[in-house]
N, C-alpha and C. Protein backbone atom coordinates (compact mmCIF):
# COMPACT_ATOMS: atom_id res chain seq x y z
N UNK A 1 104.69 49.21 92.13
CA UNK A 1 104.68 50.53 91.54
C UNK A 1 105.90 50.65 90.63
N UNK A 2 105.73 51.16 89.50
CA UNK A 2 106.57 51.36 88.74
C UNK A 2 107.82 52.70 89.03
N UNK A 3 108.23 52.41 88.11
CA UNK A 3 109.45 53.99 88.19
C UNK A 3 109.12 55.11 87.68
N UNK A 4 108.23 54.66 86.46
CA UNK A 4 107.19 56.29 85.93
C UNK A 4 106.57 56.25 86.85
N UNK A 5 105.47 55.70 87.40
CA UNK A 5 104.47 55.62 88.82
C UNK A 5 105.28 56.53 89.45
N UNK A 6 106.31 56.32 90.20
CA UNK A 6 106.82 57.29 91.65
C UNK A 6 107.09 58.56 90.98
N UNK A 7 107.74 58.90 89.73
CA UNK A 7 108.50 59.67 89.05
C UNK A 7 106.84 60.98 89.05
N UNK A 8 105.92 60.02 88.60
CA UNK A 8 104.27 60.83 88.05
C UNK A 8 104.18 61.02 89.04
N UNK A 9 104.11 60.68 90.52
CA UNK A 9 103.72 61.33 91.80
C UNK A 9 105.07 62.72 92.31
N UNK A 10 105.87 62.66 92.24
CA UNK A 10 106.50 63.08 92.56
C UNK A 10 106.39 64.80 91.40
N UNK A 11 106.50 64.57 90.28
CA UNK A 11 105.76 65.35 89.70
C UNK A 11 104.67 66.11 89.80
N UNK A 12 103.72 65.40 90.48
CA UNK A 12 102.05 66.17 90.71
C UNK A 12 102.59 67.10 92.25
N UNK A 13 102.83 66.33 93.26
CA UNK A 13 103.48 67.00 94.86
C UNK A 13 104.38 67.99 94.42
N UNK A 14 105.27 67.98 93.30
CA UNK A 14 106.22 69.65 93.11
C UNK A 14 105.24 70.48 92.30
N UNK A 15 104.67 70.02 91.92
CA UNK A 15 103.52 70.93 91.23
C UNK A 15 102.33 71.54 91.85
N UNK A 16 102.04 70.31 92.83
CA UNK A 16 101.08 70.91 93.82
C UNK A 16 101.61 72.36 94.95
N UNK A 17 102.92 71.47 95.29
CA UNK A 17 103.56 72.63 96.28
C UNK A 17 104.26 74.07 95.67
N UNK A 18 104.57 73.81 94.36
CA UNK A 18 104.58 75.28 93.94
C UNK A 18 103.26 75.70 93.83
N UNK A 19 102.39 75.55 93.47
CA UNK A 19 101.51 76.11 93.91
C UNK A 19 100.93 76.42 94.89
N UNK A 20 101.47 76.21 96.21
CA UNK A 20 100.89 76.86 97.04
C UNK A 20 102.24 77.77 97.87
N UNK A 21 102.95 77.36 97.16
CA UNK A 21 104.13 78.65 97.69
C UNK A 21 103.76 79.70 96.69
N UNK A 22 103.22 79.74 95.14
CA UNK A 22 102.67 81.10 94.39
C UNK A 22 102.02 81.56 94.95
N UNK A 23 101.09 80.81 95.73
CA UNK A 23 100.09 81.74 96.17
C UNK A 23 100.47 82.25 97.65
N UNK A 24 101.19 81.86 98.45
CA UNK A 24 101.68 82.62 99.50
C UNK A 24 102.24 83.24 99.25
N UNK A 25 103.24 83.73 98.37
CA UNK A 25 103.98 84.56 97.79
C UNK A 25 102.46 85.90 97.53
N UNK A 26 101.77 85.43 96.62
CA UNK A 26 101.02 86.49 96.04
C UNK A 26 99.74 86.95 96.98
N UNK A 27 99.51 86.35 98.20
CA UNK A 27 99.06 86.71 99.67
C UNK A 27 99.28 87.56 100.24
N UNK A 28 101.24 87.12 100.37
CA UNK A 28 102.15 88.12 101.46
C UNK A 28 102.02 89.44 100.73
N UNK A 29 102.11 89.47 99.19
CA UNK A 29 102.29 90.50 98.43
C UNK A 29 100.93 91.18 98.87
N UNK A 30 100.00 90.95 98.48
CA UNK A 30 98.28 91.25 98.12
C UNK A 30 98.42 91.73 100.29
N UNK A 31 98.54 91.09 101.04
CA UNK A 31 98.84 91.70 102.57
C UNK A 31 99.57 93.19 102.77
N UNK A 32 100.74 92.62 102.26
CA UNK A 32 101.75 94.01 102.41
C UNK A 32 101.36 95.23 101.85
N UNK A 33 100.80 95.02 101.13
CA UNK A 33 100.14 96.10 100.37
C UNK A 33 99.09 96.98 101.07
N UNK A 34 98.57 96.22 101.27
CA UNK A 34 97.30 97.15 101.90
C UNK A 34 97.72 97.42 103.50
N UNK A 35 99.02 96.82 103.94
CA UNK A 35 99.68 97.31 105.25
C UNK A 35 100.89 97.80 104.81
N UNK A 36 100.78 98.81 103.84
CA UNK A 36 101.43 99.52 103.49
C UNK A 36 102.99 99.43 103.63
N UNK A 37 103.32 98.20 103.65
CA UNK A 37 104.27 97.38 103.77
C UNK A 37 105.28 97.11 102.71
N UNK A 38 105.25 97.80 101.50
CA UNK A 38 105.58 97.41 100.30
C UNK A 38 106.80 98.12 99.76
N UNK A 39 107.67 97.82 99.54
CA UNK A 39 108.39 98.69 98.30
C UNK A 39 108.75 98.12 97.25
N UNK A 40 108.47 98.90 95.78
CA UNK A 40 108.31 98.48 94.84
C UNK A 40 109.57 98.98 93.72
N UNK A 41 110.22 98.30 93.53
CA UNK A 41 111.27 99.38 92.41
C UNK A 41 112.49 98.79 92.75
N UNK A 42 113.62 98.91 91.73
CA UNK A 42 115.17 98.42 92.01
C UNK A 42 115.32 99.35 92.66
N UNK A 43 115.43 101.10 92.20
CA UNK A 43 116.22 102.27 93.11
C UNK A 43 115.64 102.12 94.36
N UNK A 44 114.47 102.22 94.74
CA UNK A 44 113.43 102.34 96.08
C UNK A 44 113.91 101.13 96.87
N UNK A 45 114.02 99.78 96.28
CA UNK A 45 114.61 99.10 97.13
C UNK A 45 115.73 98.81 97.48
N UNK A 46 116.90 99.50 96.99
CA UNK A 46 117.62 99.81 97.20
C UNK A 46 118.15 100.85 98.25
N UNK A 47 117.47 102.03 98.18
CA UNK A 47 117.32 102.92 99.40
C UNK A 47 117.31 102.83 100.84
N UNK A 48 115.57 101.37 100.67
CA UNK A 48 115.43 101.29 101.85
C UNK A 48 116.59 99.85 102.14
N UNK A 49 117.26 98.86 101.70
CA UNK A 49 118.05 98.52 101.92
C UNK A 49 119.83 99.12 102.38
N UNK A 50 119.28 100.17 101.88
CA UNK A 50 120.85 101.30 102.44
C UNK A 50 120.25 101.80 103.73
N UNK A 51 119.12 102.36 103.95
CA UNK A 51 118.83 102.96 105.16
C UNK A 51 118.41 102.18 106.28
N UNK A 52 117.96 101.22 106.21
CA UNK A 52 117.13 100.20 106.84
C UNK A 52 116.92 98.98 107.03
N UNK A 53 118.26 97.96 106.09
CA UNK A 53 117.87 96.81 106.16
C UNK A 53 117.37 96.00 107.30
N UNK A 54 117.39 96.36 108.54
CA UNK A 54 116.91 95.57 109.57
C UNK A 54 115.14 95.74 109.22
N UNK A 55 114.76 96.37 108.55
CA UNK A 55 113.38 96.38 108.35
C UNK A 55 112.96 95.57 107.03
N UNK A 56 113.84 94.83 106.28
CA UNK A 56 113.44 94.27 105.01
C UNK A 56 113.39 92.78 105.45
N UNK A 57 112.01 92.14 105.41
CA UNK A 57 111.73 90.83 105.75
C UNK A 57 111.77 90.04 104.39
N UNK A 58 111.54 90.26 103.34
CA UNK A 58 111.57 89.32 102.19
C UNK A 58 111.80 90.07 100.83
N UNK A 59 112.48 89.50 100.04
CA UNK A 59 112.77 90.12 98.77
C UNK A 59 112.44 89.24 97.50
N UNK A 60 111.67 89.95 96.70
CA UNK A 60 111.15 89.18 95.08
C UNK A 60 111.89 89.88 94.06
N UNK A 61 112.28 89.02 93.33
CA UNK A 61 113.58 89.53 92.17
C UNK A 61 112.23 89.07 91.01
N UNK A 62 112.33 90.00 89.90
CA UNK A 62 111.07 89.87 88.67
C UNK A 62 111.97 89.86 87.84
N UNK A 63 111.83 88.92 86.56
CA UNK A 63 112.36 89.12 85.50
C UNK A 63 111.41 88.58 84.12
N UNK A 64 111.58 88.68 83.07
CA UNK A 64 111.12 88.09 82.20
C UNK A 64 111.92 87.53 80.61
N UNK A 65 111.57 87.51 79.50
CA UNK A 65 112.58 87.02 78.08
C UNK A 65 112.99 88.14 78.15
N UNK A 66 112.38 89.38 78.05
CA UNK A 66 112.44 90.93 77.43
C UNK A 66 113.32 91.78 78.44
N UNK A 67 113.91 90.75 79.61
CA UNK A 67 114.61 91.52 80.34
C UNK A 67 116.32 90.76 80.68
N UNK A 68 115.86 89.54 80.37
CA UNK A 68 117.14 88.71 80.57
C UNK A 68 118.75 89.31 79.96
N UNK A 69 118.70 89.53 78.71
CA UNK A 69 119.57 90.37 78.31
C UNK A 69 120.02 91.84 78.96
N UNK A 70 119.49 92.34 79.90
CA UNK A 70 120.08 93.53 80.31
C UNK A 70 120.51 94.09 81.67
N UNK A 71 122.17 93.85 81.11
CA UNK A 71 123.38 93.88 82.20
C UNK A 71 122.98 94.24 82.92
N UNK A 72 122.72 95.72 83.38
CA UNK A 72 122.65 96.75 83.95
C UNK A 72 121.29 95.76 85.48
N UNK A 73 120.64 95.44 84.80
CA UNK A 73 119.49 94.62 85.71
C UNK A 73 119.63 93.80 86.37
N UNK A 74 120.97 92.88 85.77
CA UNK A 74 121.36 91.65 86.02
C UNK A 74 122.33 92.02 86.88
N UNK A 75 123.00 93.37 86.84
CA UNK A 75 124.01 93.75 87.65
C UNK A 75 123.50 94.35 88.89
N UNK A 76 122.12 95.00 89.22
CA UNK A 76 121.54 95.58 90.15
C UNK A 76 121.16 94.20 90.83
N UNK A 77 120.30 93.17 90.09
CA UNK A 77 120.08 92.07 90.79
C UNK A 77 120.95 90.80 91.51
N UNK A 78 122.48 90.70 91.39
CA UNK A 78 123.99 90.31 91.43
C UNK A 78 123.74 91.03 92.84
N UNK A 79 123.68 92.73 93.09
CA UNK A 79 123.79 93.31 94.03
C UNK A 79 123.19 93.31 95.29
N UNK A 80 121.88 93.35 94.82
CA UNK A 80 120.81 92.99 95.52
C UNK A 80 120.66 91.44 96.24
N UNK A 81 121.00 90.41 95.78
CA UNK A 81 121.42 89.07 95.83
C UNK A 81 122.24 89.02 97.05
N UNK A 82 123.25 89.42 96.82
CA UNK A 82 124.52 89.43 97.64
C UNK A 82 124.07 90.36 98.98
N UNK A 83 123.64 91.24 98.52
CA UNK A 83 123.43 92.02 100.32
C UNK A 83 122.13 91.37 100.97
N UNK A 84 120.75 90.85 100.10
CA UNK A 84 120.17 89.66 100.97
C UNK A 84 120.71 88.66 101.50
N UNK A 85 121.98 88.25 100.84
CA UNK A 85 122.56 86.87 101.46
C UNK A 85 123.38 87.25 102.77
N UNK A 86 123.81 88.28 102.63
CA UNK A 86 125.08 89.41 104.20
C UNK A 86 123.86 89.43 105.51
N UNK A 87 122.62 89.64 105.19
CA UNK A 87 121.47 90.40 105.45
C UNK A 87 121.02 89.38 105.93
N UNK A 88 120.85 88.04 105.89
CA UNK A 88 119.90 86.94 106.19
C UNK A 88 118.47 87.19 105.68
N UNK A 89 117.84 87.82 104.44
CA UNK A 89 117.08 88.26 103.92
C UNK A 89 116.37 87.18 102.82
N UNK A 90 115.58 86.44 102.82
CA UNK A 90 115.85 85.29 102.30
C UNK A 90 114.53 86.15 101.04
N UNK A 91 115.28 85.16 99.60
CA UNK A 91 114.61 86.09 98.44
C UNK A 91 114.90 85.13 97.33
N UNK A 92 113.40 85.26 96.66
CA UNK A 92 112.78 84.65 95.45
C UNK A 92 113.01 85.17 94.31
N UNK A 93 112.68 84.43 93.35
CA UNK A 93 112.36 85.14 91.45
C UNK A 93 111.28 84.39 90.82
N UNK A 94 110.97 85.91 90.74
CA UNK A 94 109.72 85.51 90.10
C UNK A 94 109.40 85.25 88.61
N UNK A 95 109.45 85.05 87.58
CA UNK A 95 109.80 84.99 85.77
C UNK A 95 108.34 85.44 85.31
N UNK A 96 107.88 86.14 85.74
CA UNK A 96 106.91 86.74 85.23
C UNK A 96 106.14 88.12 85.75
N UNK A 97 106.98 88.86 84.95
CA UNK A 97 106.63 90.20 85.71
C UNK A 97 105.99 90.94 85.70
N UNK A 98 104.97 90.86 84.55
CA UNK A 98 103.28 91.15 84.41
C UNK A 98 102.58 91.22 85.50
N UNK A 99 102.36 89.83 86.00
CA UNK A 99 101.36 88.94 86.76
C UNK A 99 102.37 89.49 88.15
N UNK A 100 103.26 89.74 88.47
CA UNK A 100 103.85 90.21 89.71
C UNK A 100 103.30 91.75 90.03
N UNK A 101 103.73 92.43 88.48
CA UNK A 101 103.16 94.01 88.36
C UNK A 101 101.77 94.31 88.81
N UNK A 102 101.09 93.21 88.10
CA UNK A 102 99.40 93.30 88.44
C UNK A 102 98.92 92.92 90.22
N UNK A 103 99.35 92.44 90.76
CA UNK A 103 99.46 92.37 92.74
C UNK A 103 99.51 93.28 92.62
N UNK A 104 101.32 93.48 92.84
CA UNK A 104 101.29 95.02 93.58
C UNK A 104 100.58 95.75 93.29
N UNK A 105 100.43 96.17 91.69
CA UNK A 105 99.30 97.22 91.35
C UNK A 105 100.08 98.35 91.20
N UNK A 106 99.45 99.69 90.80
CA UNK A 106 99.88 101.09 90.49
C UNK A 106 98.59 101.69 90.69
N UNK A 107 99.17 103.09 90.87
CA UNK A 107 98.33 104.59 91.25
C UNK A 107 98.02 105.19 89.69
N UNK A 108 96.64 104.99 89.96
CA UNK A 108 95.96 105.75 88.91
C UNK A 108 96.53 107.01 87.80
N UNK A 109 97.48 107.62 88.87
CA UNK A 109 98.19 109.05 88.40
C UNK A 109 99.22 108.83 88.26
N UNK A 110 100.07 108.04 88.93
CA UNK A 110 101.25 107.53 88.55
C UNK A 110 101.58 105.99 86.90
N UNK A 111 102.88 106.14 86.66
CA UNK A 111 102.84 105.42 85.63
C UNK A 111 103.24 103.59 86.58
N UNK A 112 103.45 102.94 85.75
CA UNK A 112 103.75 101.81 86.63
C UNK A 112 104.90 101.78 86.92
N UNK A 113 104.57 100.90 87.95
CA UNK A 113 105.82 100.89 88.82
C UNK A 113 106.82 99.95 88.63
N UNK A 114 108.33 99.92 88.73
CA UNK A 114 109.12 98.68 88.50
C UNK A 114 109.02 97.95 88.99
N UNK A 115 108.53 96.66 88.63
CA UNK A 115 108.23 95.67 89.74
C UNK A 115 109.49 94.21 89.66
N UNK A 116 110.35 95.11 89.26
CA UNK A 116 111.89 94.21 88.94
C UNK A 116 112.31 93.61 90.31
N UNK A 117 112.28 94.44 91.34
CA UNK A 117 112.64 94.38 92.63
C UNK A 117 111.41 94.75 94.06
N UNK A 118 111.23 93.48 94.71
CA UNK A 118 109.91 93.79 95.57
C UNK A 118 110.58 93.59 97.09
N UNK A 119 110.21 94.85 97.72
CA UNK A 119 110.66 94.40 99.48
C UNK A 119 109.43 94.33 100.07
N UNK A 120 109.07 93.56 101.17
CA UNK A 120 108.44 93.43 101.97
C UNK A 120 108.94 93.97 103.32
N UNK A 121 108.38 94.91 103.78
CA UNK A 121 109.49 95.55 104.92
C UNK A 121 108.39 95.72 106.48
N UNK A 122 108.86 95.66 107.02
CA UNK A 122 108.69 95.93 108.67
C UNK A 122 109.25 96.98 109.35
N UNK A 123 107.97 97.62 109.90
CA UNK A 123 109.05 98.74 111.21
C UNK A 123 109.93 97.49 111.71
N UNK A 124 108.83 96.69 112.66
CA UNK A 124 109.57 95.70 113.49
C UNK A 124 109.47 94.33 113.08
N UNK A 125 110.22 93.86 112.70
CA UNK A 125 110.51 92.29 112.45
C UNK A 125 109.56 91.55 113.11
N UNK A 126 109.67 91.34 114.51
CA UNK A 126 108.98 90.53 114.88
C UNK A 126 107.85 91.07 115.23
N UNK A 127 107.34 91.76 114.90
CA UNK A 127 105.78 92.16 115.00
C UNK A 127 105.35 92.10 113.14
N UNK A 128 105.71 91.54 112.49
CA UNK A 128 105.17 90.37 111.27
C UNK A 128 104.82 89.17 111.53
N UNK A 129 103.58 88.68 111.68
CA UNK A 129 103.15 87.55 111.96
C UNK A 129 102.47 87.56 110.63
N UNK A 130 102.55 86.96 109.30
CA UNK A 130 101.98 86.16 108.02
C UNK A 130 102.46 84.81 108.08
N UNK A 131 101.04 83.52 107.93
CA UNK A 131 101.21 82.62 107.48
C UNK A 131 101.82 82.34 106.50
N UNK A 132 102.13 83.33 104.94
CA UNK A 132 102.08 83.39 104.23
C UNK A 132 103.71 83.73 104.07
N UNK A 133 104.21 84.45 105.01
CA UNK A 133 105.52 84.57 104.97
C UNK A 133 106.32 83.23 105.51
N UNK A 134 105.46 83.22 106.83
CA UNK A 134 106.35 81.99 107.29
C UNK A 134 106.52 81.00 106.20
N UNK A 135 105.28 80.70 105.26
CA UNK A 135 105.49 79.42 104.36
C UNK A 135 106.76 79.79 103.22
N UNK A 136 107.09 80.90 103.27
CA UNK A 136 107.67 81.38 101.81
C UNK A 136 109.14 81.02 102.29
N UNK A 137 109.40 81.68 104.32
CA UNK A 137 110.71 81.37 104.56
C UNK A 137 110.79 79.75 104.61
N UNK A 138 110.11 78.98 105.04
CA UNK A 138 110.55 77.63 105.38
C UNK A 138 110.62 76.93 103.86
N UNK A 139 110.25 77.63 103.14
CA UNK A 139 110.30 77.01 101.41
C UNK A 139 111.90 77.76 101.49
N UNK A 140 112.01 79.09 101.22
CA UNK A 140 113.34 79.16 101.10
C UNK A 140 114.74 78.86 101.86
N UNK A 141 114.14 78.11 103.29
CA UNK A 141 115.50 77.56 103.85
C UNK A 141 115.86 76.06 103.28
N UNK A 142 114.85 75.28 102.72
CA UNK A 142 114.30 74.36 102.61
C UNK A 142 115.13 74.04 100.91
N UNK A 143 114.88 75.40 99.91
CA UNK A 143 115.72 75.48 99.01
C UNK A 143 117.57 75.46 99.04
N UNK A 144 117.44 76.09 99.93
CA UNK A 144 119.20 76.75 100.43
C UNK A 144 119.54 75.32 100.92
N UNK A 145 118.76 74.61 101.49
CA UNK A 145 119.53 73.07 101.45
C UNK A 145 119.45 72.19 100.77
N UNK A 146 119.37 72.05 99.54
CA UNK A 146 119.46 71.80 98.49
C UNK A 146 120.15 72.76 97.23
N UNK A 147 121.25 73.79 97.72
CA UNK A 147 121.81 74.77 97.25
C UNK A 147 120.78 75.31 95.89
N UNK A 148 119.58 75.62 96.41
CA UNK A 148 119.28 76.93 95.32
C UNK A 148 119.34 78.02 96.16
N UNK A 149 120.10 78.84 95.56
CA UNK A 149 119.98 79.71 96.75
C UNK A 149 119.16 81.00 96.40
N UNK A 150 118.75 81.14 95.18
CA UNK A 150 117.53 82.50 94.83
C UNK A 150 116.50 81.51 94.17
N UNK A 151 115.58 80.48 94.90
CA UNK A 151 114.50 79.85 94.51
C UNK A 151 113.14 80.55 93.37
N UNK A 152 113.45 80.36 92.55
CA UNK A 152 111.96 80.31 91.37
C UNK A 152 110.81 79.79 92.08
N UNK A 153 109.60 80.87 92.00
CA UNK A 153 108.59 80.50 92.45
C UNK A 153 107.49 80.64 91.04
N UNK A 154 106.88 80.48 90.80
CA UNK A 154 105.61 80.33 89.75
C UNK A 154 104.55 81.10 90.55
N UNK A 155 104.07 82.08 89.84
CA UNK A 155 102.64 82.42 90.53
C UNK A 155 101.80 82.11 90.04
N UNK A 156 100.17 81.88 90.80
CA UNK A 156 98.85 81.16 90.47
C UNK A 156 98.72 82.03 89.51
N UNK A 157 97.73 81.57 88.14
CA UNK A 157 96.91 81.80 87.24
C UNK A 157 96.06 82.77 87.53
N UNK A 158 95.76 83.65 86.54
CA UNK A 158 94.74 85.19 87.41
C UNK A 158 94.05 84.96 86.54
């Protein structure tokens, strides 16, 4: 076997396995939701991280080109970062915040929602049983040893 050979496999398996961490990601999301499990927004998640962090099981950071430039976001997300890491809160980014916006979804009457910042929250911690979570934490401890410590995930194609 050659060195492109291992290099081309090794390639297809990180490609394969982000894809199936997008889609557990966009599971847990598409779950939480309809178990009303969700908070959606930098301020909102912020809140419930001031009032409640023992109830925040996973955190999705959204960004895109049209947002990279702005401090203020980058400075809420710096914040947010740092109190998941105090928190043992283990948390993703997502680079596409369309396709993140479109999961969660919005209320007919309402305008959309920020989907810059996503909590997944629990009354009780351990009464969350998702396959879909578990795969997302053992991907992100899995990252943290290999020092990424806010892992990029890709979500599936809609």
């Amino acid at each position: 076997m050659t060195l492109e050979e291992i290099h081309g496999q090794e390639n297809s398996e990180t490609t394969d396995r982000m894809h199936v961490i997008g889609t557990a990601l966009e599971e847990l999301l598409v779950s939480a939701k309809t178990q009303d499990c969700l908070t959606v927004g930098v301020y909102e998640s912020a809140k419930v991280m001031n009032v409640d962090p023992d109830s925040v099981a996973f955190c999705v950071l959204a960004t895109d080109e049209e947002y990279k430039c702005d401090i203020a976001l980058q400075i809420h997300f710096t914040l947010i970062q740092s109190f998941c890491f105090d928190n043992d809160i283990n948390i993703v980014r997502v680079n596409d915040i369309e396709s993140l916006a479109g999961i969660v979804g919005t209320d007919e009457s309402e305008e959309p929602k920020d989907a810059h910042c996503i909590l997944v929250t629990s009354p009780d911690v351990d009464s969350w049983k998702d396959p879909a979570l578990d795969k997302l934490r053992l991907f992100c401890e899995e990252s943290r040893g290999v020092y990424d410590w806010v892992p990029t995930i890709v979500l599936p194609e809609r």
